[in-house]
Protein backbone atom coordinates (compact mmCIF):
# COMPACT_ATOMS: atom_id res chain seq x y z
CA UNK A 1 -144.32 -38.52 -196.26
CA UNK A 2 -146.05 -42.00 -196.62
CA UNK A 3 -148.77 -43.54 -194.94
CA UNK A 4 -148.83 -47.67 -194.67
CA UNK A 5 -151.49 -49.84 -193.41
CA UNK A 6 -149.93 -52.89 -192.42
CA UNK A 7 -150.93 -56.21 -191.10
CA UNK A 8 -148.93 -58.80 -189.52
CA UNK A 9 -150.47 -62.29 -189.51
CA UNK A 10 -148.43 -65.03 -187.40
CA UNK A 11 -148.97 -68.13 -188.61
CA UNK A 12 -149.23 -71.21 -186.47
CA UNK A 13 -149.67 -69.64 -183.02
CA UNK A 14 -151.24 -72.35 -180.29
CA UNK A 15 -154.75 -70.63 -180.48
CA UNK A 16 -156.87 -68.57 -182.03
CA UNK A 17 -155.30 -65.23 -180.31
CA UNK A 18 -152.94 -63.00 -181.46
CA UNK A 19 -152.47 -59.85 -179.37
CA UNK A 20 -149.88 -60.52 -177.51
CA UNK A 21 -148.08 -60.64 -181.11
CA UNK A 22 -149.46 -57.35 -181.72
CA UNK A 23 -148.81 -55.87 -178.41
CA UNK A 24 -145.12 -56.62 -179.26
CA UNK A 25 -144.98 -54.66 -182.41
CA UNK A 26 -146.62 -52.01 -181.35
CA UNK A 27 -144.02 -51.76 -178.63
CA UNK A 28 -141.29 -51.52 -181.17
CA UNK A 29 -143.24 -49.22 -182.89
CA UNK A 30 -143.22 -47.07 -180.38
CA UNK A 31 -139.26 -47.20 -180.29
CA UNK A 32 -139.29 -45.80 -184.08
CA UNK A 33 -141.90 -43.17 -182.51
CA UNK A 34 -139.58 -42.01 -179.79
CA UNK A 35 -136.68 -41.66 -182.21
CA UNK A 36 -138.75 -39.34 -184.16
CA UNK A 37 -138.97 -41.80 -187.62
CA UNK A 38 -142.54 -42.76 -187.37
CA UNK A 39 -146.14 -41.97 -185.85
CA UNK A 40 -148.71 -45.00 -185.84
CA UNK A 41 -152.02 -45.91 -185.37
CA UNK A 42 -153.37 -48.91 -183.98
CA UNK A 43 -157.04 -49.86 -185.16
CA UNK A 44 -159.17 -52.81 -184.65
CA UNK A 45 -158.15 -54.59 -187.95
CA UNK A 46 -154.84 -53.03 -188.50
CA UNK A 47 -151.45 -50.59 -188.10
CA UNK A 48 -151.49 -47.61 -189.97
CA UNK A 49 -148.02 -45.83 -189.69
CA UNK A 50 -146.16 -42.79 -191.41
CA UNK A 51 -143.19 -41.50 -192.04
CA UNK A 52 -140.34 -41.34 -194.89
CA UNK A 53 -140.66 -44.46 -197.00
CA UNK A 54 -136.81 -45.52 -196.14
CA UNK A 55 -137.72 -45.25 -192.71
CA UNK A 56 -141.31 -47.21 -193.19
CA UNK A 57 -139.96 -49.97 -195.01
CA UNK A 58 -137.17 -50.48 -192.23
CA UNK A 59 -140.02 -50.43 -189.70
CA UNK A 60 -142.13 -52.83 -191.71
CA UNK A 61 -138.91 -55.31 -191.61
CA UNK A 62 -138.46 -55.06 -187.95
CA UNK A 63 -141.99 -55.64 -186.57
CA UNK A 64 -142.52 -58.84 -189.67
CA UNK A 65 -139.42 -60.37 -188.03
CA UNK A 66 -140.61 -60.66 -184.52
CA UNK A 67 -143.61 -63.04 -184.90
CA UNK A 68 -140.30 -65.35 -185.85
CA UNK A 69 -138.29 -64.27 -183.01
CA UNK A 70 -141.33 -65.82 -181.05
CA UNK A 71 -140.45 -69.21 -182.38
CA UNK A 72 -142.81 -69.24 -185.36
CA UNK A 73 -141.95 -70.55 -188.90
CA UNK A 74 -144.50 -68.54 -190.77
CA UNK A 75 -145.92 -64.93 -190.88
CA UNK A 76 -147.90 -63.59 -193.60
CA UNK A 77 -147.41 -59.51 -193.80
CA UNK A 78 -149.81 -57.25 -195.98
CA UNK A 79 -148.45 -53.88 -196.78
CA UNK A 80 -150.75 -51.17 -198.49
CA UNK A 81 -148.95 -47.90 -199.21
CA UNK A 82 -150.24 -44.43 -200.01
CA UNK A 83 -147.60 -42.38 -201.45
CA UNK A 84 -148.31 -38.91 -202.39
CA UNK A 85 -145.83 -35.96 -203.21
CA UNK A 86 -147.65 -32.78 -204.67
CA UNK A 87 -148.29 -32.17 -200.86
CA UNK A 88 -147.58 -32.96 -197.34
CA UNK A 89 -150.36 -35.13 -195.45
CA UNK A 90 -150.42 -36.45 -192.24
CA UNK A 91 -153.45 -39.14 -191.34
CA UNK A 92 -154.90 -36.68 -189.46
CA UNK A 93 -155.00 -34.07 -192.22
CA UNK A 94 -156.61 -37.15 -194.27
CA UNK A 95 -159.29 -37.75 -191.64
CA UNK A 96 -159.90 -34.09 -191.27
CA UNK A 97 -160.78 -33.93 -195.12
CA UNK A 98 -163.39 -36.24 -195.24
CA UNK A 99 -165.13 -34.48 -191.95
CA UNK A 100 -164.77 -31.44 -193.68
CA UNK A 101 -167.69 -33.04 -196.31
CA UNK A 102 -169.78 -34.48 -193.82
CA UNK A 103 -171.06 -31.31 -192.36
């Protein structure tokens, strides 16, 4: 399993604002959720998301197309990918980790 942090930057919106961009993909993220491919994350600054990597760079596809479904010409996407296989780690189990240190 593989954990992505992902940004989508539309490019060329009418203002400064781009939630309602967001909002959208994290709607269709939550279609790959409810077919059991994904689980995500939404933070402040970015999408974390994990899953099989087949399945995570389908997802990544999807939700950097629908900026231009909106009409735009131009979306920037930034992908960072952590992809380890000597064990099985969820984000939470990552997260957990870390507390484990801080007390």
């Amino acid at each position: 399993m593989a954990i992505v942090d992902v940004v989508v930057i539309p490019v060329g919106t009418e203002g400064p604002s781009v939630s309602q961009y967001i909002a959208e993909i994290q709607t269709k993220l939550e279609e790959y959720k409810q077919e059991g491919k994904i689980d995500y994350q939404l933070t402040p600054m970015n999408t974390l998301i994990e899953g099989d990597l087949k399945d995570l760079f389908e997802v990544i596809q999807a939700i950097h197309e629908l900026p231009f479904n909106k009409g735009l010409d131009r979306v920037c996407t930034n992908i960072r990918i952590d992809d380890r296989r000597d064990k099985q780690r969820k984000m939470n189990d990552k997260l957990d980790s870390v507390k484990k240190h801080l007390k």
